[in-house]
Protein backbone atom coordinates (compact mmCIF):
# COMPACT_ATOMS: atom_id res chain seq x y z
CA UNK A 1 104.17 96.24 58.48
CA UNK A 2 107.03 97.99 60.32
CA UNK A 3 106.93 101.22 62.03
CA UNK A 4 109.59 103.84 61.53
CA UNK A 5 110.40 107.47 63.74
CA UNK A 6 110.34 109.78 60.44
CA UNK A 7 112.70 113.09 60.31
CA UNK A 8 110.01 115.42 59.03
CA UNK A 9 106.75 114.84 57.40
CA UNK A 10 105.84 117.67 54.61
CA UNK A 11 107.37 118.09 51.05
CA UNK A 12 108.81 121.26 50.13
CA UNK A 13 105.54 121.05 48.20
CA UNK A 14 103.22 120.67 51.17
CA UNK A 15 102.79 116.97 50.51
CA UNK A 16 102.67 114.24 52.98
CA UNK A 17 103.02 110.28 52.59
CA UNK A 18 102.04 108.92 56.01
CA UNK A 19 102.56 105.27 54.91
CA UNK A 20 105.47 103.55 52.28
CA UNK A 21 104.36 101.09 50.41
CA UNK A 22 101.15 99.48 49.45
CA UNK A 23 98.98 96.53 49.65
CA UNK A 24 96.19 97.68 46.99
CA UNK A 25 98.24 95.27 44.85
CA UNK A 26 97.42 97.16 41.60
CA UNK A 27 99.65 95.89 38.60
CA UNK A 28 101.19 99.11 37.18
CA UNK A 29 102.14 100.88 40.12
CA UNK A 30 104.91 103.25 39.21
CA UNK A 31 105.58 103.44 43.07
CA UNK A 32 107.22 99.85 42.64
CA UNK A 33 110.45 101.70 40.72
CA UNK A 34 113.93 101.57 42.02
CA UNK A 35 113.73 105.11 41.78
CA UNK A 36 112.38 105.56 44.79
CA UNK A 37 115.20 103.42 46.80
CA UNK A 38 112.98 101.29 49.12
CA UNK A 39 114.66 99.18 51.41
CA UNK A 40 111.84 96.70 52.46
CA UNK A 41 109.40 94.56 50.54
CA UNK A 42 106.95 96.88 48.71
CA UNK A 43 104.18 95.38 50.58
CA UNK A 44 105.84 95.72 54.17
CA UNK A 45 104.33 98.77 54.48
CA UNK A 46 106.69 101.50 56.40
CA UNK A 47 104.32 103.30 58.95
CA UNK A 48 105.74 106.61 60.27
CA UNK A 49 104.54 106.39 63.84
CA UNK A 50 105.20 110.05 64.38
CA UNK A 51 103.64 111.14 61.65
CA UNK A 52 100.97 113.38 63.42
CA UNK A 53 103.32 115.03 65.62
CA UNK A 54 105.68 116.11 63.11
CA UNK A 55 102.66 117.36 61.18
CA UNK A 56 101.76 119.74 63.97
CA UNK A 57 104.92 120.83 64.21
CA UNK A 58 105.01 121.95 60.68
CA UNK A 59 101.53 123.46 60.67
CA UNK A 60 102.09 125.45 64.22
CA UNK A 61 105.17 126.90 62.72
CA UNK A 62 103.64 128.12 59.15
CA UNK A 63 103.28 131.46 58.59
CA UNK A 64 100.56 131.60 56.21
CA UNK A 65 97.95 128.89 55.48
CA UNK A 66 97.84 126.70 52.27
CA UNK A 67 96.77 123.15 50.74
CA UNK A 68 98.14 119.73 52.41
CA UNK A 69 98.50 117.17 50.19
CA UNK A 70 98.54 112.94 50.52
CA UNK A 71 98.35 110.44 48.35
CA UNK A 72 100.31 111.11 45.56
CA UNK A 73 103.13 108.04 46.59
CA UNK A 74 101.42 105.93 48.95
CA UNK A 75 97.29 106.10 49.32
CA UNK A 76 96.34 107.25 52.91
CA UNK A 77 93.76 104.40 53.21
CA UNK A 78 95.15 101.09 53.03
CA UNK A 79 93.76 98.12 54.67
CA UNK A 80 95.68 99.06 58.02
CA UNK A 81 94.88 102.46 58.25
CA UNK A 82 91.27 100.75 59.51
CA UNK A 83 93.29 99.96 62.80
CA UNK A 84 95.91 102.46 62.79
CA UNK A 85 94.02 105.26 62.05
CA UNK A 86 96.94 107.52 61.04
CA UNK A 87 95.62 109.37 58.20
CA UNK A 88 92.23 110.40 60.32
CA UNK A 89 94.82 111.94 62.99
CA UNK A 90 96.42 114.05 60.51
CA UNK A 91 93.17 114.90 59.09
CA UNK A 92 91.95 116.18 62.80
CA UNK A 93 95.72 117.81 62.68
CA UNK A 94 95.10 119.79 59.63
CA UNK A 95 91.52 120.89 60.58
CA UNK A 96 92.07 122.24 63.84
CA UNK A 97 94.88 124.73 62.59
CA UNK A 98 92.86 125.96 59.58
CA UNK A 99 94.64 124.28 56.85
CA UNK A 100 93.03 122.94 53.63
CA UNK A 101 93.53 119.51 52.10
CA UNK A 102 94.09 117.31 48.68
CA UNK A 103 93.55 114.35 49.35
CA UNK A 104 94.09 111.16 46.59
CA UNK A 105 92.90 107.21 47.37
CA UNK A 106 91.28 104.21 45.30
CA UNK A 107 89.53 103.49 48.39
CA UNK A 108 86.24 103.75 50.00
CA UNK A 109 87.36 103.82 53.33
CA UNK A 110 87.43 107.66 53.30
CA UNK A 111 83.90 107.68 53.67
CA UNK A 112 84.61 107.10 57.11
CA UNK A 113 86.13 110.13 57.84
CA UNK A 114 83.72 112.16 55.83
CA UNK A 115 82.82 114.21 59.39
CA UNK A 116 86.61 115.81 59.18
CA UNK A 117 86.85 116.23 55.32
CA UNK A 118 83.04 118.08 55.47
CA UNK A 119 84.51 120.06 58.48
CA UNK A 120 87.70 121.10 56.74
CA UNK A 121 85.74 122.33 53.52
CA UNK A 122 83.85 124.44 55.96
CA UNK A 123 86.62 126.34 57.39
CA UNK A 124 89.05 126.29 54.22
CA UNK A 125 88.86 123.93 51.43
CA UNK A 126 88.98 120.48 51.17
CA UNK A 127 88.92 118.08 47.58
CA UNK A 128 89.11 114.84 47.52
CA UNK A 129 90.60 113.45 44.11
CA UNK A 130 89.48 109.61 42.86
CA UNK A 131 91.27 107.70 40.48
CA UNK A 132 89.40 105.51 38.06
CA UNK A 133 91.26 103.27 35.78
CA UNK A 134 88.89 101.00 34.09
CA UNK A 135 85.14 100.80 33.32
CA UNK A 136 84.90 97.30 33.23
CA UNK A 137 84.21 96.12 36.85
CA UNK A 138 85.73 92.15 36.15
CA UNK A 139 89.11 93.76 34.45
CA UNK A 140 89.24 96.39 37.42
CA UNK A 141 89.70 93.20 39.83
CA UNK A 142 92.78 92.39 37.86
CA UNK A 143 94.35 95.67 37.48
CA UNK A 144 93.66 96.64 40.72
CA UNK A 145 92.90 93.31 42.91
CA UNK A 146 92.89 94.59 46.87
CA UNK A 147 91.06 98.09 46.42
CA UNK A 148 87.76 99.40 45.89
CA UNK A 149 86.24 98.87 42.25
CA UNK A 150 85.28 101.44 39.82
CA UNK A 151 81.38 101.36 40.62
CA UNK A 152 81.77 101.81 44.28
CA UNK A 153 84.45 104.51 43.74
CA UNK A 154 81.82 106.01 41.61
CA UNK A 155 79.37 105.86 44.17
CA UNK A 156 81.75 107.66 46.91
CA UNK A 157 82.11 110.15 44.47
CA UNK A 158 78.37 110.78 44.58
CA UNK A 159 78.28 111.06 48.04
CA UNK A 160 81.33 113.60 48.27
CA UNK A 161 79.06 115.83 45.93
CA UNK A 162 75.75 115.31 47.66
CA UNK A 163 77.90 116.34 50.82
CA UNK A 164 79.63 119.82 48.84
CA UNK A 165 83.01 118.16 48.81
CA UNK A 166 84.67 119.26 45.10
CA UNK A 167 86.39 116.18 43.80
CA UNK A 168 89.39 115.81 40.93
CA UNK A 169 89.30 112.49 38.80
CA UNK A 170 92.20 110.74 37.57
CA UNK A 171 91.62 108.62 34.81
CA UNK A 172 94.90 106.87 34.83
CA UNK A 173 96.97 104.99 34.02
CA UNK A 174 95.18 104.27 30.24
CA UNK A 175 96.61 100.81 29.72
CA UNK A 176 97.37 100.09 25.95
CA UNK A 177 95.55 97.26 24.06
CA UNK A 178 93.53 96.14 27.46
CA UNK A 179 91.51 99.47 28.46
CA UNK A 180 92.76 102.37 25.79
CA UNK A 181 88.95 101.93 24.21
CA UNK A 182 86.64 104.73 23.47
CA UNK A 183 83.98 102.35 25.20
CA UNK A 184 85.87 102.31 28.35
CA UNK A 185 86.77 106.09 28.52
CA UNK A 186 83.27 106.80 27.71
CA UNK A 187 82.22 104.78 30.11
CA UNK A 188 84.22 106.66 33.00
CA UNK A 189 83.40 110.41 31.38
CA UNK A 190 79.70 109.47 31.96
CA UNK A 191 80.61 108.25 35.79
CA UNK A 192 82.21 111.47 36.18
CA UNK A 193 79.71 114.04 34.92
CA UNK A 194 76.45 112.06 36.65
CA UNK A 195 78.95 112.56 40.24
CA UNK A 196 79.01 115.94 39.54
CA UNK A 197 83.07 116.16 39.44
CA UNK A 198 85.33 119.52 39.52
CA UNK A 199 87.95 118.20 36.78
CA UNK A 200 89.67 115.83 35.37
CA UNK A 201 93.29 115.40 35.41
CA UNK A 202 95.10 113.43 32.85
CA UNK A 203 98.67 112.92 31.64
CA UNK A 204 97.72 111.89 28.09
CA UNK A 205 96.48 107.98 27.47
CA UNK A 206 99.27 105.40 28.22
CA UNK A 207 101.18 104.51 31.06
CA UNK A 208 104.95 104.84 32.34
CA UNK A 209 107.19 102.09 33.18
CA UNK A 210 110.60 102.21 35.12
CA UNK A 211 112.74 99.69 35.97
CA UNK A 212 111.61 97.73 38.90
CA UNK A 213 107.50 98.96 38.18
CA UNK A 214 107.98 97.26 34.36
CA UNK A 215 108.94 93.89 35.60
CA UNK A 216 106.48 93.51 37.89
CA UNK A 217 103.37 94.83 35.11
CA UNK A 218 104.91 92.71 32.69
CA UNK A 219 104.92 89.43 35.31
CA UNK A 220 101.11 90.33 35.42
CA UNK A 221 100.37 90.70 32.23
CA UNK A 222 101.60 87.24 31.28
CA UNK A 223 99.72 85.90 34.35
CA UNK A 224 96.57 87.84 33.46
CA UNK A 225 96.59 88.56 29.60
CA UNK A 226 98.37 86.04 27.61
CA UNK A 227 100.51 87.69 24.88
CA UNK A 228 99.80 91.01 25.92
CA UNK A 229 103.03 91.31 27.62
CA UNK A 230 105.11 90.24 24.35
CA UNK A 231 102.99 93.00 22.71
CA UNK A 232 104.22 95.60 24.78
CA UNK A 233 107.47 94.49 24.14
CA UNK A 234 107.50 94.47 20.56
CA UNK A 235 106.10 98.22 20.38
CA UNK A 236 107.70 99.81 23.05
CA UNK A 237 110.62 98.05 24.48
CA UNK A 238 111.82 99.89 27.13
CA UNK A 239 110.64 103.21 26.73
CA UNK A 240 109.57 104.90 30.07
CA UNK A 241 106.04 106.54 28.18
CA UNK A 242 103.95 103.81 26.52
CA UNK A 243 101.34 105.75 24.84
CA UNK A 244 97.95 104.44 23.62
CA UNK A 245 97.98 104.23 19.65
CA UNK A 246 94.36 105.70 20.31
CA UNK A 247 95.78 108.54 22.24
CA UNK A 248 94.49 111.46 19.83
CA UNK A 249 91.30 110.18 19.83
CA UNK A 250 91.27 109.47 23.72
CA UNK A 251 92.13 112.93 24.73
CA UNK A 252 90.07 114.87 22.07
CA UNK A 253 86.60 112.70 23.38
CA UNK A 254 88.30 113.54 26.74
CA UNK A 255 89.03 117.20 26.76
CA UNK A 256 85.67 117.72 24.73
CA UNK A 257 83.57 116.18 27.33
CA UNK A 258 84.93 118.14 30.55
CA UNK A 259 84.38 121.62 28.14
CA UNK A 260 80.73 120.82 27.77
CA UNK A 261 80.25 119.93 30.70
CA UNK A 262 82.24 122.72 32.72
CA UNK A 263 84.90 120.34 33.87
CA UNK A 264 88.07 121.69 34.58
CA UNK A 265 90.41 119.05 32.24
CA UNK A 266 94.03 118.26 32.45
CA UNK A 267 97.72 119.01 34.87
CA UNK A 268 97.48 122.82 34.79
CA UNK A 269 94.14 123.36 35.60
CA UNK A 270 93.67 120.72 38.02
CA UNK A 271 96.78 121.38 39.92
CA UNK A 272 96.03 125.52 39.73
CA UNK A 273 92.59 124.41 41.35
CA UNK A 274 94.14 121.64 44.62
CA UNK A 275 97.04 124.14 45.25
CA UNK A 276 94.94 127.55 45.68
CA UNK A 277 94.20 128.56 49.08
CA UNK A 278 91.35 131.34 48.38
CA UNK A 279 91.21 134.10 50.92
CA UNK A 280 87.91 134.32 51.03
CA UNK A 281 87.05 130.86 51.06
CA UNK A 282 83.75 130.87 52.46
CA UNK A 283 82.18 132.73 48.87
CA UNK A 284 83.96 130.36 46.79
CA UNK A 285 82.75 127.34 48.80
CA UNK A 286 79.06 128.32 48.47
CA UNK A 287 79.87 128.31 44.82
CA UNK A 288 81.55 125.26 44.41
CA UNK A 289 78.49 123.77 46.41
CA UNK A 290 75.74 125.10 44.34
CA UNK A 291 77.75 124.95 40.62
């Protein structure tokens, strides 16, 4: 961990990234590219100490209120944000001046600030999106070894709904030949309807690899899943999308089982849902709450 004094803080897009870098050690992080230019270990997390103060400097100077987003790059609640406490500061930041929040983690450890999400969703909106990979809880501790599994990501899930909270689900990234399985998509679908979720957002059923993120998977793979890696290889070589040969299938079960269960499914729905800012919230919430 190293600490840095950050220029700004918000995205053109409203989007934050509090930390850079991660220690959820998950094996096809796409954050791991050389796209994205880091200049320290990947697991030397970056911590923008100022972080909260340029974030109230943004939101005081707004004109009009709208959706913060974090996640999306680096998840807000990695194992030092139980010391730091960085992401809960920005939280109390972006409740105080009225502002609503998407937020996006693998971890349970925002159940501990479930007192500021509840009271953000109160005075604007707040949803809280999940991402669930894998079905299988034993392959879930290889894909993703330092971070919550899918059960008890399920069961926060739960609780978010009991509490009113709308949530989004990612099922991603679909890994082909070790979790591209009707069985295991099933398997997540049902997770999601019994937690009562708002949507689920998808890019198809594969995964992407760049340089720096492909080397890394493909080091795991042959450490995890021998001849899996010279699998990939053979079928997709370098190409950035790896699709799932079960794809079709995949997203037909998929987008059939968010319709009948009034799930909003897929980018542009999803999205149109965590960016509006209703301006009469309070209706809508009471909704949300009792659909």
């Amino acid at each position: 961990m190293h600490y840095v004094t950050a220029k700004g803080i918000l995205s053109p897009q409203n989007g934050m990234n509090i930390y850079r870098g991660c220690t959820h050690g998950c094996i096809y992080c796409d954050s791991r590219s050389k796209c994205y230019a880091f200049t320290h270990p990947f697991e030397d997390i970056e911590v923008k100490e100022n972080a909260a103060e340029l974030l109230e400097q943004a939101l005081k100077s707004k004109r009009k209120k709208c959706m913060i987003g974090t996640g999306s790059m680096t998840d807000p609640y990695l194992h030092l944000e139980e010391t730091l406490k960085l992401t809960r500061r920005c939280l109390e930041i972006i409740e105080h001046y009225g502002f609503g929040l998407a937020i996006q983690t693998k971890s349970t450890r925002i159940l501990r600030d479930l007192d500021i999400l509840k009271a953000i969703h109160a005075k604007t909106k707040c949803v809280v999106q999940i991402t669930l990979t894998t079905y299988d809880e034993e392959l879930c501790k290889i894909l993703e070894p330092h971070v919550s599994t899918t059960r008890e990501r399920f069961e926060a899930l739960k609780i978010f709904h009991q509490h009113g909270i709308p949530t989004i689900v990612w099922i991603a990234p679909i890994l082909p030949f070790l979790n591209d399985s009707i069985e295991n998509l099933e398997g997540l679908l049902a997770y999601c309807i019994e937690a009562g979720v708002k949507g689920i957002l998808c890019f198809g059923m594969g995964v992407t690899l760049r340089d720096g993120d492909r080397e890394y998977f493909y080091e795991q793979l042959q450490k995890h899943f021998p001849g899996v890696r010279e699998r990939y290889i053979r079928t997709f070589g370098n190409s950035y999308e790896c699709s799932s040969p079960n794809e079709k299938e995949l997203m037909r079960i998929a987008e059939s089982s968010c319709r009948e269960h009034g799930m909003l499914f897929g980018p542009e729905e999803c999205f149109a849902y965590l960016k509006e800012f209703p301006e009469n919230y309070e209706q809508m919430n009471m909704m949300d709450f009792l659909g």
